[in-house]
C-alpha atoms as a PDB file:
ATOM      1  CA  UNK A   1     159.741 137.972 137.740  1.00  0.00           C
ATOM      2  CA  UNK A   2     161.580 134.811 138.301  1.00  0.00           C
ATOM      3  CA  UNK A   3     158.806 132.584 137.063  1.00  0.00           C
ATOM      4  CA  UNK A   4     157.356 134.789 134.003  1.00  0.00           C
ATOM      5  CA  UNK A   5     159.916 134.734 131.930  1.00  0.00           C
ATOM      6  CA  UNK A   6     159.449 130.842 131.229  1.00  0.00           C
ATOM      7  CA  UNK A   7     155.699 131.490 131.371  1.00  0.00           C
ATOM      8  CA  UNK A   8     156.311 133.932 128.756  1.00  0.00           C
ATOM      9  CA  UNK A   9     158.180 131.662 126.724  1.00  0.00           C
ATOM     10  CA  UNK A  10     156.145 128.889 126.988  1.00  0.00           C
ATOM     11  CA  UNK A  11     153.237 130.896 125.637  1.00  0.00           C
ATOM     12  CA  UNK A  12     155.383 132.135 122.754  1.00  0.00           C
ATOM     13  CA  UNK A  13     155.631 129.198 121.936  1.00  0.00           C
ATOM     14  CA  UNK A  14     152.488 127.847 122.163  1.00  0.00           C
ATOM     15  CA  UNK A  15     151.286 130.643 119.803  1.00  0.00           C
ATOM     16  CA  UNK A  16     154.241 130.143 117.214  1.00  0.00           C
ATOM     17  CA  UNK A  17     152.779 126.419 117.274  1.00  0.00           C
ATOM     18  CA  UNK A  18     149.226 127.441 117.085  1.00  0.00           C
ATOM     19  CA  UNK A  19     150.492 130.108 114.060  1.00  0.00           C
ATOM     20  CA  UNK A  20     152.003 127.322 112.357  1.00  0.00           C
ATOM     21  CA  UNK A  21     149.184 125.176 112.502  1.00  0.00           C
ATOM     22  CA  UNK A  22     147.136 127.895 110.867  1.00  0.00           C
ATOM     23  CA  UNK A  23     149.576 127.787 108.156  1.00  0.00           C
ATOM     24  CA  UNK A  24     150.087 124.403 107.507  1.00  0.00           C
ATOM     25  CA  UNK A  25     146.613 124.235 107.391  1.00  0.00           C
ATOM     26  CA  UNK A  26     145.449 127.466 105.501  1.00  0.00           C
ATOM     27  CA  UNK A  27     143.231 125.949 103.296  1.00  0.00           C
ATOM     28  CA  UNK A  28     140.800 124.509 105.562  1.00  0.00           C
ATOM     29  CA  UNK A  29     140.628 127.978 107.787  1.00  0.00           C
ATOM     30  CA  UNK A  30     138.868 131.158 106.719  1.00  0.00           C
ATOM     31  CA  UNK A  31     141.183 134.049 105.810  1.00  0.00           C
ATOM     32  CA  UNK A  32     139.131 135.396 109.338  1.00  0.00           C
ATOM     33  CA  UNK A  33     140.169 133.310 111.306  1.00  0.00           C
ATOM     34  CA  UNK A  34     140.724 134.374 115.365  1.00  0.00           C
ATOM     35  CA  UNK A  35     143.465 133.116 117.872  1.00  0.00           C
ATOM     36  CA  UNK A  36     142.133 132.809 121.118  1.00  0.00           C
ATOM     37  CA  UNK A  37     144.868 133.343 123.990  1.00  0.00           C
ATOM     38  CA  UNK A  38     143.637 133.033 127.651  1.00  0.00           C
ATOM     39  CA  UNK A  39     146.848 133.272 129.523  1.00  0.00           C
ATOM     40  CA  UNK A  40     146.523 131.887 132.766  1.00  0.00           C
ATOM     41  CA  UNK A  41     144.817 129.057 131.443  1.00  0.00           C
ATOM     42  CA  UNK A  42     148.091 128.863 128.799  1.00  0.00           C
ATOM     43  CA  UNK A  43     145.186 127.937 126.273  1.00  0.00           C
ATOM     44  CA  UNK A  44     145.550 129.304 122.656  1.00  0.00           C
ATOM     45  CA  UNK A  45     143.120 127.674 120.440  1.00  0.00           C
ATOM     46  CA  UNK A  46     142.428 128.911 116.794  1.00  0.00           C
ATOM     47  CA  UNK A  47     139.017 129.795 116.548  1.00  0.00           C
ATOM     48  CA  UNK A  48     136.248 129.631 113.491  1.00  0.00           C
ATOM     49  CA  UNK A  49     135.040 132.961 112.323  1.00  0.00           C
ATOM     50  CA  UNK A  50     131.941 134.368 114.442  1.00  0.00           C
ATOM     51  CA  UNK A  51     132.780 131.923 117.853  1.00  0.00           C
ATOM     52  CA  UNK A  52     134.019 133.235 120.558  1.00  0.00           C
ATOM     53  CA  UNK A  53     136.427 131.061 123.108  1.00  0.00           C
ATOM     54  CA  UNK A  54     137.663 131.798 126.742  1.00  0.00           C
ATOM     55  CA  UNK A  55     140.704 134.555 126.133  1.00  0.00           C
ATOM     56  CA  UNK A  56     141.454 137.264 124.519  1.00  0.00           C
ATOM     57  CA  UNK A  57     141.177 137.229 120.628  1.00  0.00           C
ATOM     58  CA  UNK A  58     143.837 138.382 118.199  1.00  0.00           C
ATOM     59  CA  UNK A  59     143.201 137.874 113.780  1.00  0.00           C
ATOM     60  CA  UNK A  60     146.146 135.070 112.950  1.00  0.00           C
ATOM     61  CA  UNK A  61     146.787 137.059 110.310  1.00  0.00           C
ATOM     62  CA  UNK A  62     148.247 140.378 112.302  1.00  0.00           C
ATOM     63  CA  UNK A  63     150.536 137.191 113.613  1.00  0.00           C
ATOM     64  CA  UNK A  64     152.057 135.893 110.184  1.00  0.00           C
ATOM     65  CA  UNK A  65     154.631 137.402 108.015  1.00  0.00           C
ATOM     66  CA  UNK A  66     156.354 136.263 104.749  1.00  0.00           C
ATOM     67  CA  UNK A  67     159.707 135.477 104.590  1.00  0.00           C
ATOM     68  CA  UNK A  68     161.918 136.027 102.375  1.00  0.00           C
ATOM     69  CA  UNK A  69     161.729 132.938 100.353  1.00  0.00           C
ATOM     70  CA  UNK A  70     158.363 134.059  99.788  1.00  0.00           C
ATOM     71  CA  UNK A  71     156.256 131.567 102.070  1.00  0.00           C
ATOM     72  CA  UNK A  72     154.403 132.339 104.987  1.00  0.00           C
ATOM     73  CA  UNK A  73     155.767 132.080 108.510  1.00  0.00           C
ATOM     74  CA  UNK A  74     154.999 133.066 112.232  1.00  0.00           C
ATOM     75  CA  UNK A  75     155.938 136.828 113.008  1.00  0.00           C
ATOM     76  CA  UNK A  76     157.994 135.840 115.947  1.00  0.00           C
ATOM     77  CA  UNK A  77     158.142 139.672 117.105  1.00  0.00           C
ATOM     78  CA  UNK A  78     154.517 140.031 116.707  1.00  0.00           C
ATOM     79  CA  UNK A  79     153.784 137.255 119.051  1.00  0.00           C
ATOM     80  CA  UNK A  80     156.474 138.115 121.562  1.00  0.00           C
ATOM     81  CA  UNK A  81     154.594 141.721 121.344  1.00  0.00           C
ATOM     82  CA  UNK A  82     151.155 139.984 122.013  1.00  0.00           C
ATOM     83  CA  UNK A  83     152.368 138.064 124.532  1.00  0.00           C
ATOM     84  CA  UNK A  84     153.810 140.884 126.544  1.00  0.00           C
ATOM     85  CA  UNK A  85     150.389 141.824 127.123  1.00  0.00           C
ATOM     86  CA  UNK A  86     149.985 139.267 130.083  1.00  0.00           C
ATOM     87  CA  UNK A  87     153.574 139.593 131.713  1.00  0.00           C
ATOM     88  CA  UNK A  88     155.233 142.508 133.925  1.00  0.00           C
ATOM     89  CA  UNK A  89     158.902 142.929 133.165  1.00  0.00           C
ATOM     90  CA  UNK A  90     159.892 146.015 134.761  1.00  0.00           C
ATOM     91  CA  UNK A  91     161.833 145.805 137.539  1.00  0.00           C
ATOM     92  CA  UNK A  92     161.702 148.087 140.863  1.00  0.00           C
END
């Protein structure tokens, strides 16, 4: 457990970057557009409608939330959700 925490973080991170990107960038992706997470590669790569990547797919849009100045932002508990996906917390 002593190592996945950071792992964990680091590919929070890495999505919240990837998230942003999307963003910044809306108008040149397609309201479809897929981020591809392979884990244990720590590879997230935004991904064009109707390709497929290495990982396991997830809509950028389930990822992003408005805040409440009205513009568009990463759902950081959304991603920490997704993320838990590929880590084992529990602790015997």
């Amino acid at each position: 457990m002593r190592t996945q925490l950071p792992n964990w973080r680091f590919l929070v991170d890495h999505i919240i970057d990837k998230v942003w990107e999307y963003i910044d960038e809306l108008d040149m992706w397609d309201d479809r557009t897929t981020l591809w997470v392979d884990a244990e590669q720590a590879s997230v790569i935004l991904g064009e409608d109707g390709k497929t990547y290495p990982g396991e797919p997830k809509p950028v849009e389930e990822l992003i939330t408005t805040g409440e100045d009205g513009r568009k932002e990463p759902n950081v508990d959304a991603i920490e959700e997704f993320a838990y996906g590929w880590f084992d917390f529990r602790q015997v």
